[in-house]
PDB file of N, CA and C in Angstrom:
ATOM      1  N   UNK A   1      42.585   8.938 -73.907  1.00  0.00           N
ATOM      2  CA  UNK A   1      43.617   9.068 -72.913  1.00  0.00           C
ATOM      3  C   UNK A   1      44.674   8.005 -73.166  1.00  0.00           C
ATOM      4  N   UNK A   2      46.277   8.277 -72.787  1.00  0.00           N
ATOM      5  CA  UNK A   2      46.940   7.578 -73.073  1.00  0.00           C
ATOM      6  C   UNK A   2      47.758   8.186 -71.911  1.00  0.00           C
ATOM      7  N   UNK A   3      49.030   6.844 -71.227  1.00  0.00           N
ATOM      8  CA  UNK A   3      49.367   6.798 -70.465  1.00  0.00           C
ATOM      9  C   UNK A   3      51.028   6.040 -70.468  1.00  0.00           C
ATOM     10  N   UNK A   4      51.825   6.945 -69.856  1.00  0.00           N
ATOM     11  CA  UNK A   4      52.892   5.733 -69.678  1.00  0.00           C
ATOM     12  C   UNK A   4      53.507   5.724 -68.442  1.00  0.00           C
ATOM     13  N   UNK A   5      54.380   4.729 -67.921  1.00  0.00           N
ATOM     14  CA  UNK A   5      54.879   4.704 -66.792  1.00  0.00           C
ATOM     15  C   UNK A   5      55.973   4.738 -66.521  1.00  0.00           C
ATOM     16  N   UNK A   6      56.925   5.549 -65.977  1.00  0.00           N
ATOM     17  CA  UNK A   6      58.534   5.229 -65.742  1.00  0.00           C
ATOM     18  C   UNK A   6      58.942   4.694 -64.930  1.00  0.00           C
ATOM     19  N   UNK A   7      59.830   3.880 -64.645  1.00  0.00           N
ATOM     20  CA  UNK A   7      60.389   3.267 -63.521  1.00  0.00           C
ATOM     21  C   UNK A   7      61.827   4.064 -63.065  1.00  0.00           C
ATOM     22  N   UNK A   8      61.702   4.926 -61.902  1.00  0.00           N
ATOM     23  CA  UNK A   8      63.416   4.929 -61.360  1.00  0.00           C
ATOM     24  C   UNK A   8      63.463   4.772 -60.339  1.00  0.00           C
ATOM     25  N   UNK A   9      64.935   4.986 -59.556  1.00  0.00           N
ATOM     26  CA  UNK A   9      65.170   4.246 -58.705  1.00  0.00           C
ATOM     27  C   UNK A   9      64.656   4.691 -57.059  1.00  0.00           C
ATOM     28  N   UNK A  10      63.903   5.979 -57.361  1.00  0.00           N
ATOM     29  CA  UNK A  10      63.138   6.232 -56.000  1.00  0.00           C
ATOM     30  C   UNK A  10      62.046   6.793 -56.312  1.00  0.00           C
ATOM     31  N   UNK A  11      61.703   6.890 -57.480  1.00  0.00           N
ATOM     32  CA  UNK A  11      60.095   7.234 -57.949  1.00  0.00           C
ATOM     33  C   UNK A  11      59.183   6.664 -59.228  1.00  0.00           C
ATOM     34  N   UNK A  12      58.187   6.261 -59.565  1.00  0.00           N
ATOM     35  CA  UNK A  12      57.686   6.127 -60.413  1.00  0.00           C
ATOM     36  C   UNK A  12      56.384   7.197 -61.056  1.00  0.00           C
ATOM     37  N   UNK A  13      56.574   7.591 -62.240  1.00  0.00           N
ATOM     38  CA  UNK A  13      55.754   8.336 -62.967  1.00  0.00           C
ATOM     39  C   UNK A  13      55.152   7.897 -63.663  1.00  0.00           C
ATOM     40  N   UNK A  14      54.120   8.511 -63.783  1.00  0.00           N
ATOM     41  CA  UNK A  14      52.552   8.188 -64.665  1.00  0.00           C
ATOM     42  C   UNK A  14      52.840   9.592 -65.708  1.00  0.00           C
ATOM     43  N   UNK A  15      52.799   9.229 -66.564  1.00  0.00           N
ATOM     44  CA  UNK A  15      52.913  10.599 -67.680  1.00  0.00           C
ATOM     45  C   UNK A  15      51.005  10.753 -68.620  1.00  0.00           C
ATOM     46  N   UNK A  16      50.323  10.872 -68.223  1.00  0.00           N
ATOM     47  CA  UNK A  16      49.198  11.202 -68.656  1.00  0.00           C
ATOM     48  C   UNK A  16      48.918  12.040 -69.636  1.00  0.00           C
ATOM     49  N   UNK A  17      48.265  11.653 -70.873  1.00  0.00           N
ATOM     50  CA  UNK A  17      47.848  12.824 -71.911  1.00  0.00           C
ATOM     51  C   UNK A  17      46.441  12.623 -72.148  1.00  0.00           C
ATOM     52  N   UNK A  18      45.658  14.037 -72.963  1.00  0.00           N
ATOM     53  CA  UNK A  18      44.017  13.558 -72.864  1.00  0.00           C
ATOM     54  C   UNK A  18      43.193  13.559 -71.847  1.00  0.00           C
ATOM     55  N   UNK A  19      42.097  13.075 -72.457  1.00  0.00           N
ATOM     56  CA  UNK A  19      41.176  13.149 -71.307  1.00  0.00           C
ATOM     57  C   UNK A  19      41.102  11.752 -70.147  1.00  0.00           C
ATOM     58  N   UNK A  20      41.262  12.705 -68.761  1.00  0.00           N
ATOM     59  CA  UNK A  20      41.342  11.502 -67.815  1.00  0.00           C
ATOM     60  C   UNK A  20      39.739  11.279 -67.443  1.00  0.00           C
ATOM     61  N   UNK A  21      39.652  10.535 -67.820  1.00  0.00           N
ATOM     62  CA  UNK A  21      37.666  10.198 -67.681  1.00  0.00           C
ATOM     63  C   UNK A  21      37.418   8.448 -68.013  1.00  0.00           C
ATOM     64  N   UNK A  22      36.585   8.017 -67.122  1.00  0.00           N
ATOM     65  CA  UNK A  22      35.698   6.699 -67.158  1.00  0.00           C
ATOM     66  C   UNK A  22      36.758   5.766 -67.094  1.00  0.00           C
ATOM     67  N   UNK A  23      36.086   4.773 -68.975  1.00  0.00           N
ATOM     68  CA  UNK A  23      37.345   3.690 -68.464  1.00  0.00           C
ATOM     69  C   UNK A  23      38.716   3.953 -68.495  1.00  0.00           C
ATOM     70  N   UNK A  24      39.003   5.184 -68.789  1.00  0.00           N
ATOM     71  CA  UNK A  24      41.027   5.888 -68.956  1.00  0.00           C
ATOM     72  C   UNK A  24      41.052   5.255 -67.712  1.00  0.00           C
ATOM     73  N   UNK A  25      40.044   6.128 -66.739  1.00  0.00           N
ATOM     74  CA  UNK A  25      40.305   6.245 -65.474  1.00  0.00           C
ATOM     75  C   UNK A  25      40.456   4.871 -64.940  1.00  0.00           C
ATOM     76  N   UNK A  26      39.760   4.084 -64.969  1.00  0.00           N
ATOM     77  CA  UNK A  26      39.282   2.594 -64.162  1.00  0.00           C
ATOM     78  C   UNK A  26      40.506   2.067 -64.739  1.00  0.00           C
ATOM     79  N   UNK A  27      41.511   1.964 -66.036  1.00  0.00           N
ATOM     80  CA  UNK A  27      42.105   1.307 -66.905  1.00  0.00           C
ATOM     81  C   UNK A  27      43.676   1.711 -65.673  1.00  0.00           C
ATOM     82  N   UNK A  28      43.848   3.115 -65.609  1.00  0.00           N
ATOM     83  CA  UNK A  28      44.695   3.666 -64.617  1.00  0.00           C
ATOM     84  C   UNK A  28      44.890   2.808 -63.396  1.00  0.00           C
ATOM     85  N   UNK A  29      43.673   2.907 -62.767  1.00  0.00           N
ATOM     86  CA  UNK A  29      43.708   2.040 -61.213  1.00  0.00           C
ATOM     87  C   UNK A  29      43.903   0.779 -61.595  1.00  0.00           C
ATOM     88  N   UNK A  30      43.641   0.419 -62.752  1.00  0.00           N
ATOM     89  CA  UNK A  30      43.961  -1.154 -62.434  1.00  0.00           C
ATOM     90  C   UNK A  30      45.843  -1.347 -62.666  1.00  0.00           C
ATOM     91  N   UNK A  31      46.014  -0.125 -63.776  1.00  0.00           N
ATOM     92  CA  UNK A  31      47.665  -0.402 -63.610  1.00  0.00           C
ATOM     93  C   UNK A  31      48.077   0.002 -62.417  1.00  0.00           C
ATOM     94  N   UNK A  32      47.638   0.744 -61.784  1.00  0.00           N
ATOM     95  CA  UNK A  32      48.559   1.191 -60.635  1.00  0.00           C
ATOM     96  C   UNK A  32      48.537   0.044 -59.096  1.00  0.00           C
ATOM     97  N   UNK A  33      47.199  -0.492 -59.257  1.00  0.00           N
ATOM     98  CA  UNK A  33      47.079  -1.886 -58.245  1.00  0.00           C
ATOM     99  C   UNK A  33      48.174  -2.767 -58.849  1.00  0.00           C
ATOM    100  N   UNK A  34      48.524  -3.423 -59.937  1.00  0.00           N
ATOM    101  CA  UNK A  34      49.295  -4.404 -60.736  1.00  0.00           C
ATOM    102  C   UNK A  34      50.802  -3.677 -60.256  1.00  0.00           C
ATOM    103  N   UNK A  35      51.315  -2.304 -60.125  1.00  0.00           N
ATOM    104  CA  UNK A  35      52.330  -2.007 -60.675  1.00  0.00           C
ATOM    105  C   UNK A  35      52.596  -1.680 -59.184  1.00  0.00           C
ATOM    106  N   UNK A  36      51.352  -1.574 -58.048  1.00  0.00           N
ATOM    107  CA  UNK A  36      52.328  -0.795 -56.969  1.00  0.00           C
ATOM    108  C   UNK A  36      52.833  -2.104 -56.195  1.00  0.00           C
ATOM    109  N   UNK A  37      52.378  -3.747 -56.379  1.00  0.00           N
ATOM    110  CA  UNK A  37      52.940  -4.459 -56.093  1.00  0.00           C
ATOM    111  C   UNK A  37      54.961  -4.725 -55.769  1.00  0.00           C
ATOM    112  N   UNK A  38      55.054  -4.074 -57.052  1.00  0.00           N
ATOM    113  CA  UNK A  38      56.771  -4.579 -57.077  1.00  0.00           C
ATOM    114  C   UNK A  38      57.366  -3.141 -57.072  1.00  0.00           C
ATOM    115  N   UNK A  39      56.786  -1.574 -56.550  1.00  0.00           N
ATOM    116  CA  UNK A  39      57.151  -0.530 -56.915  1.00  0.00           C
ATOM    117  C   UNK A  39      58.043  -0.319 -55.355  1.00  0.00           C
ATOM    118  N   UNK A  40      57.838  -0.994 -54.009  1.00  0.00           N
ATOM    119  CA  UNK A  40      57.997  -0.682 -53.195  1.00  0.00           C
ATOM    120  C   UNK A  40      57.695   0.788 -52.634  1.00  0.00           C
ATOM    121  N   UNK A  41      58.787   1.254 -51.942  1.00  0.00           N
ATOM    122  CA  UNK A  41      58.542   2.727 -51.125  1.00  0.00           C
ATOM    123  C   UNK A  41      58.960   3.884 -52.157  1.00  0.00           C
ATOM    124  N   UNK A  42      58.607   3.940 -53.545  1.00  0.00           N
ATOM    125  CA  UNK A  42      58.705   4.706 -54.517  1.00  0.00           C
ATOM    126  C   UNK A  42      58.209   5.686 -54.385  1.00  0.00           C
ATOM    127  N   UNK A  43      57.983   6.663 -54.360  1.00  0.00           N
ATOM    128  CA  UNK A  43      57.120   8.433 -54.305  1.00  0.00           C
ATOM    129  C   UNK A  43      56.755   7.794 -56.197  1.00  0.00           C
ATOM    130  N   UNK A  44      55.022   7.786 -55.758  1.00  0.00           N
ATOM    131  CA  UNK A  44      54.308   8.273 -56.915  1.00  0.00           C
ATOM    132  C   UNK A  44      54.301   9.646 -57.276  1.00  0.00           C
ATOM    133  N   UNK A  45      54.584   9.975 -58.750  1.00  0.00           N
ATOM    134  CA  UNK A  45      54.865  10.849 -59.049  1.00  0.00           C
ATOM    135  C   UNK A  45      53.652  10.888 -60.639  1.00  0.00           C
ATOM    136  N   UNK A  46      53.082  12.244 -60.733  1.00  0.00           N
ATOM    137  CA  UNK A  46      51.687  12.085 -62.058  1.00  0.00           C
ATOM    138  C   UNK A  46      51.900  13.053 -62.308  1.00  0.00           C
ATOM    139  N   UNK A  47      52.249  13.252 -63.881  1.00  0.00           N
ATOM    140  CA  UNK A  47      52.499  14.325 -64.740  1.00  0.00           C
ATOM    141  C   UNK A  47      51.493  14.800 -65.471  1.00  0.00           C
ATOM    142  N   UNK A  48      50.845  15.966 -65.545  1.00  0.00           N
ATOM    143  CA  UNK A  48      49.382  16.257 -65.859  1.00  0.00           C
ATOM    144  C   UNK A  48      49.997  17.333 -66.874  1.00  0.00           C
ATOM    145  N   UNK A  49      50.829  17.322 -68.176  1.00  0.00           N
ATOM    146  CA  UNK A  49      51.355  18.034 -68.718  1.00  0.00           C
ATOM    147  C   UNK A  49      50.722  18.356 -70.011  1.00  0.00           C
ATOM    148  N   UNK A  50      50.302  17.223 -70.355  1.00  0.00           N
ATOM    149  CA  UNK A  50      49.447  17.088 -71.587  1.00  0.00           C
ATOM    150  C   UNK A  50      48.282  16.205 -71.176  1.00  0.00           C
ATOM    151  N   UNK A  51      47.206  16.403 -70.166  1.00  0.00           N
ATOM    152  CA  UNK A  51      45.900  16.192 -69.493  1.00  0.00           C
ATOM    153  C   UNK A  51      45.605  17.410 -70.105  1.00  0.00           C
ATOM    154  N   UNK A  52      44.197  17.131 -70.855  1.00  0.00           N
ATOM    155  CA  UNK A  52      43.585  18.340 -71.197  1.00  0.00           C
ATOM    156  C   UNK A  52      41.904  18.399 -70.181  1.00  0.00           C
ATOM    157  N   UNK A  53      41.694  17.127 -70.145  1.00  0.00           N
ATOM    158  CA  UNK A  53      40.300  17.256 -69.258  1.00  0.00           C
ATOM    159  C   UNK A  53      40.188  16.220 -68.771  1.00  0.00           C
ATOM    160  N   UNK A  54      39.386  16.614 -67.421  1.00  0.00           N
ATOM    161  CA  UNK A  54      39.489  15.351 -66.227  1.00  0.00           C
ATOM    162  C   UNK A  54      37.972  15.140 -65.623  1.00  0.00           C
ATOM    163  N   UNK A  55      36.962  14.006 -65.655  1.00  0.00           N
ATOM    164  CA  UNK A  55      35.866  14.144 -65.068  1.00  0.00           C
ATOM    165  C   UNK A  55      35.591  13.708 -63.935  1.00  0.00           C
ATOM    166  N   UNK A  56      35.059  13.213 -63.235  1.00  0.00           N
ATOM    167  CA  UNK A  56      34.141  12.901 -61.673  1.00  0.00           C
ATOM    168  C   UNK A  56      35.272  11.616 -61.474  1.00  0.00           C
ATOM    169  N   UNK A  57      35.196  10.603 -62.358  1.00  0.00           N
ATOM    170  CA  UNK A  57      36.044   9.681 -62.085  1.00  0.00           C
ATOM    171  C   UNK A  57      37.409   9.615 -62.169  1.00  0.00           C
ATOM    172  N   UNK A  58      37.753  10.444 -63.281  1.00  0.00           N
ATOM    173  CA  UNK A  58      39.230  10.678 -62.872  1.00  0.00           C
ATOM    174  C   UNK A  58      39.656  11.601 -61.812  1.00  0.00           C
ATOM    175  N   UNK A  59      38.624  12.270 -61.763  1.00  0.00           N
ATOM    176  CA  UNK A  59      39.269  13.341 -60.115  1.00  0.00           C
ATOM    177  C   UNK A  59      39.401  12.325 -58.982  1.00  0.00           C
ATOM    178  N   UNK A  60      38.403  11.187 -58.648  1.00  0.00           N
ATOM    179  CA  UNK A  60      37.994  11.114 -57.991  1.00  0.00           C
ATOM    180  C   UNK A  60      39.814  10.396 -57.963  1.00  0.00           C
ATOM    181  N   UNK A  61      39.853   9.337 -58.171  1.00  0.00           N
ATOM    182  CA  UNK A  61      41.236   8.475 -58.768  1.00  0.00           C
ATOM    183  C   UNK A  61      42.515   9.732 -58.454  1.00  0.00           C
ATOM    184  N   UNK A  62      42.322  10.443 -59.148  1.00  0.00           N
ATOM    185  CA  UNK A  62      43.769  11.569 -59.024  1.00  0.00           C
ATOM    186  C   UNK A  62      43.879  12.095 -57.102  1.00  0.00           C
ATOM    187  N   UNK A  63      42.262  12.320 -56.519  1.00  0.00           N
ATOM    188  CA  UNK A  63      42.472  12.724 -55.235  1.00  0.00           C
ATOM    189  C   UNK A  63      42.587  11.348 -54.266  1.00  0.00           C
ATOM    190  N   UNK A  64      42.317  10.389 -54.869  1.00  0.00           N
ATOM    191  CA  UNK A  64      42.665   9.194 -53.696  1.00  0.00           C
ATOM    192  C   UNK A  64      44.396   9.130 -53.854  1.00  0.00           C
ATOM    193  N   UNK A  65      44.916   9.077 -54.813  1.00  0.00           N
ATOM    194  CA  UNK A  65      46.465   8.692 -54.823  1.00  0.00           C
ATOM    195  C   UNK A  65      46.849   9.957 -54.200  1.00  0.00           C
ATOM    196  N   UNK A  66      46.359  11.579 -54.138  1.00  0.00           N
ATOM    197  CA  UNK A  66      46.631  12.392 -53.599  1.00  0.00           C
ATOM    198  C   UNK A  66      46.929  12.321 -52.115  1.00  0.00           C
ATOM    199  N   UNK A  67      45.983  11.770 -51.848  1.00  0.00           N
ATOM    200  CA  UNK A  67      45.550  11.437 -50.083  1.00  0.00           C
ATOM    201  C   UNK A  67      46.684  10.324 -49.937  1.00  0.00           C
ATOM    202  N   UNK A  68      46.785   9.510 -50.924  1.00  0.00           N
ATOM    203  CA  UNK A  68      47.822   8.310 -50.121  1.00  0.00           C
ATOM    204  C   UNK A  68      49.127   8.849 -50.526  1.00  0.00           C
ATOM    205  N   UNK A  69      49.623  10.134 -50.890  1.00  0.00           N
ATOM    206  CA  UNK A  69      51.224  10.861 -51.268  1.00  0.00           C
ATOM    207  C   UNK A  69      51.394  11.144 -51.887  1.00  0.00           C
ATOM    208  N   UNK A  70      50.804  10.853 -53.487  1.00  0.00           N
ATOM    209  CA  UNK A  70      51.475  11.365 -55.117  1.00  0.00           C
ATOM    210  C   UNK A  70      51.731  12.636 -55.091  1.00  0.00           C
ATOM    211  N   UNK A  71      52.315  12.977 -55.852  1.00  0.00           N
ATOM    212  CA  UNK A  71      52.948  14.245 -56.135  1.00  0.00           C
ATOM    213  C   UNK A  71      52.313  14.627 -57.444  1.00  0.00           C
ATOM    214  N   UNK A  72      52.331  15.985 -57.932  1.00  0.00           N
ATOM    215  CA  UNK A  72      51.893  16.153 -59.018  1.00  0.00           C
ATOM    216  C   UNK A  72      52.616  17.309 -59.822  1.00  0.00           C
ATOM    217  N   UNK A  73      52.659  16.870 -61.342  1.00  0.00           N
ATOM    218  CA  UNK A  73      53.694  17.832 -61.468  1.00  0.00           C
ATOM    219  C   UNK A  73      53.223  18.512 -63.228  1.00  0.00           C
ATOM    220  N   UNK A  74      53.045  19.392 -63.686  1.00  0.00           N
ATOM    221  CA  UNK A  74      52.767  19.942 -64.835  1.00  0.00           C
ATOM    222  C   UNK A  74      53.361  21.110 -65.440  1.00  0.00           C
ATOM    223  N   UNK A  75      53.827  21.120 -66.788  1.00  0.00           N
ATOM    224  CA  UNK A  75      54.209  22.275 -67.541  1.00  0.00           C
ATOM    225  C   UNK A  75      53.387  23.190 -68.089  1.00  0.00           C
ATOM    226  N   UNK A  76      52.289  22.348 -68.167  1.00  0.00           N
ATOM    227  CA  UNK A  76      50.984  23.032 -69.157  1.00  0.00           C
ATOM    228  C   UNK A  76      50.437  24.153 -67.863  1.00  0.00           C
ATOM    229  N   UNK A  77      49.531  25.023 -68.314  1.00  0.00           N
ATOM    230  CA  UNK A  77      48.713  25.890 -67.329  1.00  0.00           C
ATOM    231  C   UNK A  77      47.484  25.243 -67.263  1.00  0.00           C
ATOM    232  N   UNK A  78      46.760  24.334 -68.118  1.00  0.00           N
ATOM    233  CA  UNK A  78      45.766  23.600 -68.349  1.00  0.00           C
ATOM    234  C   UNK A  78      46.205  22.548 -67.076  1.00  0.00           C
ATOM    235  N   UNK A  79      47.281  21.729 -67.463  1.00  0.00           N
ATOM    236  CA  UNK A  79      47.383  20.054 -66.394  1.00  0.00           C
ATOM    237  C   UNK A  79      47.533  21.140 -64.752  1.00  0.00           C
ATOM    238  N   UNK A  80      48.077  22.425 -64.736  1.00  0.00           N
ATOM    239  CA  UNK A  80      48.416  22.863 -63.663  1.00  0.00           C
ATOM    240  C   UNK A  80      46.658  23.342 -62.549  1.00  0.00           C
ATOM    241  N   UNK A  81      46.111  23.829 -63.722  1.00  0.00           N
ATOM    242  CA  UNK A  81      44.684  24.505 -63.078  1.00  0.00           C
ATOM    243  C   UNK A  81      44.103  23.182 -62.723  1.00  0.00           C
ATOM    244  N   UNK A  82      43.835  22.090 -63.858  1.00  0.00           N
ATOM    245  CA  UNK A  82      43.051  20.761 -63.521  1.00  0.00           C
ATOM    246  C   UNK A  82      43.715  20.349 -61.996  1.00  0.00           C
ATOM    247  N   UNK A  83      45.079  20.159 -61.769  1.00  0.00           N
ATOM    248  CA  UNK A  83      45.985  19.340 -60.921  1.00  0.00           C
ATOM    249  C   UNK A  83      45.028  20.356 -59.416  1.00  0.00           C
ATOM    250  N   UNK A  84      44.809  21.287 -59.431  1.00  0.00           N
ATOM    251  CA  UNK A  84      44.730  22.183 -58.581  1.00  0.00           C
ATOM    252  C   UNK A  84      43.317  22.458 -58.099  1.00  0.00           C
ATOM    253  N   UNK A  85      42.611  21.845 -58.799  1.00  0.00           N
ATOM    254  CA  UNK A  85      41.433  21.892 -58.676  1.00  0.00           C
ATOM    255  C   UNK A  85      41.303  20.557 -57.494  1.00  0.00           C
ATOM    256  N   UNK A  86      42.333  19.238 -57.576  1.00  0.00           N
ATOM    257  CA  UNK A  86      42.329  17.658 -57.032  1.00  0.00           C
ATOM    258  C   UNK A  86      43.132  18.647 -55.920  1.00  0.00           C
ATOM    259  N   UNK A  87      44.467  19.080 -55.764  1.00  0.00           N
ATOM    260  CA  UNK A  87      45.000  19.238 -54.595  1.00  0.00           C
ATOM    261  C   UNK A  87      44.526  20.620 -53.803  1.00  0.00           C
ATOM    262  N   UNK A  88      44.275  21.020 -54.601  1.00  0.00           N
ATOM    263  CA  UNK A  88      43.805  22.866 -53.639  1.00  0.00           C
ATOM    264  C   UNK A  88      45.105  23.591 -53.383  1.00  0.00           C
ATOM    265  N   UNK A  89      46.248  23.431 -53.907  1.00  0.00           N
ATOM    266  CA  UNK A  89      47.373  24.094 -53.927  1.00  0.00           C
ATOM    267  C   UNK A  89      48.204  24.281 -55.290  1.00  0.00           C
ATOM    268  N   UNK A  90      48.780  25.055 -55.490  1.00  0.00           N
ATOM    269  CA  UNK A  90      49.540  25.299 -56.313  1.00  0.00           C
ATOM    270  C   UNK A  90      50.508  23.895 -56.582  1.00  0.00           C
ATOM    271  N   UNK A  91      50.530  23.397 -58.143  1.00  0.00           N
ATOM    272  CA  UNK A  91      51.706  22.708 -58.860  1.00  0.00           C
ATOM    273  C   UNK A  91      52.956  23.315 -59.019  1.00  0.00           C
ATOM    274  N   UNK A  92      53.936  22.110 -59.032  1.00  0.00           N
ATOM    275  CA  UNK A  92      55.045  22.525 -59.354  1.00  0.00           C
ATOM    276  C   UNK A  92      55.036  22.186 -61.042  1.00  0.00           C
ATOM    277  N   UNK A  93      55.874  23.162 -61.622  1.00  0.00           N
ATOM    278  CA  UNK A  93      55.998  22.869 -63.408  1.00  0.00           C
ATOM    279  C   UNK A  93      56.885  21.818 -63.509  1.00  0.00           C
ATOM    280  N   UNK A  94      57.416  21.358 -63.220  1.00  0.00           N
ATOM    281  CA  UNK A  94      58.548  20.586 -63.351  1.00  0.00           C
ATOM    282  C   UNK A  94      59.213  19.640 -62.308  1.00  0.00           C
ATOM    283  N   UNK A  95      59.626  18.587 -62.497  1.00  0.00           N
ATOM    284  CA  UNK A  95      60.610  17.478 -61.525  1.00  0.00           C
ATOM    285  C   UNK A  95      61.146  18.092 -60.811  1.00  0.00           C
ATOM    286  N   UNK A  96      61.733  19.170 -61.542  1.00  0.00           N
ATOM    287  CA  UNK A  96      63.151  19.866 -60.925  1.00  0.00           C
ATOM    288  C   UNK A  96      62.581  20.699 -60.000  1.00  0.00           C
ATOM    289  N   UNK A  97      61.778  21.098 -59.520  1.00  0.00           N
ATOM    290  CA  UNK A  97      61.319  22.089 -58.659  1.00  0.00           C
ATOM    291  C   UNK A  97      60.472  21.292 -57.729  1.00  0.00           C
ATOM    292  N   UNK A  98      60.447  19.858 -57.574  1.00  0.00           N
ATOM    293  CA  UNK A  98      60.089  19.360 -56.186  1.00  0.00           C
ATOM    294  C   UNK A  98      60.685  19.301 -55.432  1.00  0.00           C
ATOM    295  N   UNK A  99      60.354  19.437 -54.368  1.00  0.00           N
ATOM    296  CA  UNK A  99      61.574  19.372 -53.223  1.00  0.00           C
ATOM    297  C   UNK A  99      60.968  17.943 -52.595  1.00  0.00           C
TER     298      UNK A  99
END
């Protein structure tokens, strides 16, 4: 698993590829404790575009940031079914189609 983060000026993204599992996962929460320090009232935003597989611990991680607001967003039909399995609703494919 590999991961990067964007900074703008009213959201920050997690761009995720690979498998979200174990230490990916634990490696994740620790950036996102470090990073939500100085992120302020940003809308988390997690791109599951190139996520190909997600286990117990990364669900678990993807549905807590769920519960506290993230958004989730995928092109793939793969990051879209995984994403959907954590929220129980349909993804949006794209940025551009969040409201």
């Amino acid at each position: 698993m590999s991961y990067f983060m964007h900074y703008g000026p009213k959201t920050v993204t997690f761009e995720i590829s690979g498998t979200l599992a174990g230490n990916g996962a634990r490696a994740l929460a620790q950036e996102w404790r470090t990073a939500s320090s100085v992120i302020g009232n940003r809308l988390l935003i997690v791109d599951f575009t190139l996520v190909t597989e997600i286990d117990s611990a990364g669900r678990e991680l993807m549905r807590r940031w769920y519960l506290k607001g993230a958004r989730f967003v995928s092109a793939s039909p793969t990051g879209r079914l995984l994403v959907q399995t954590i929220t129980g609703t349909p993804v949006p494919g794209s940025l551009d189609r969040m409201a």
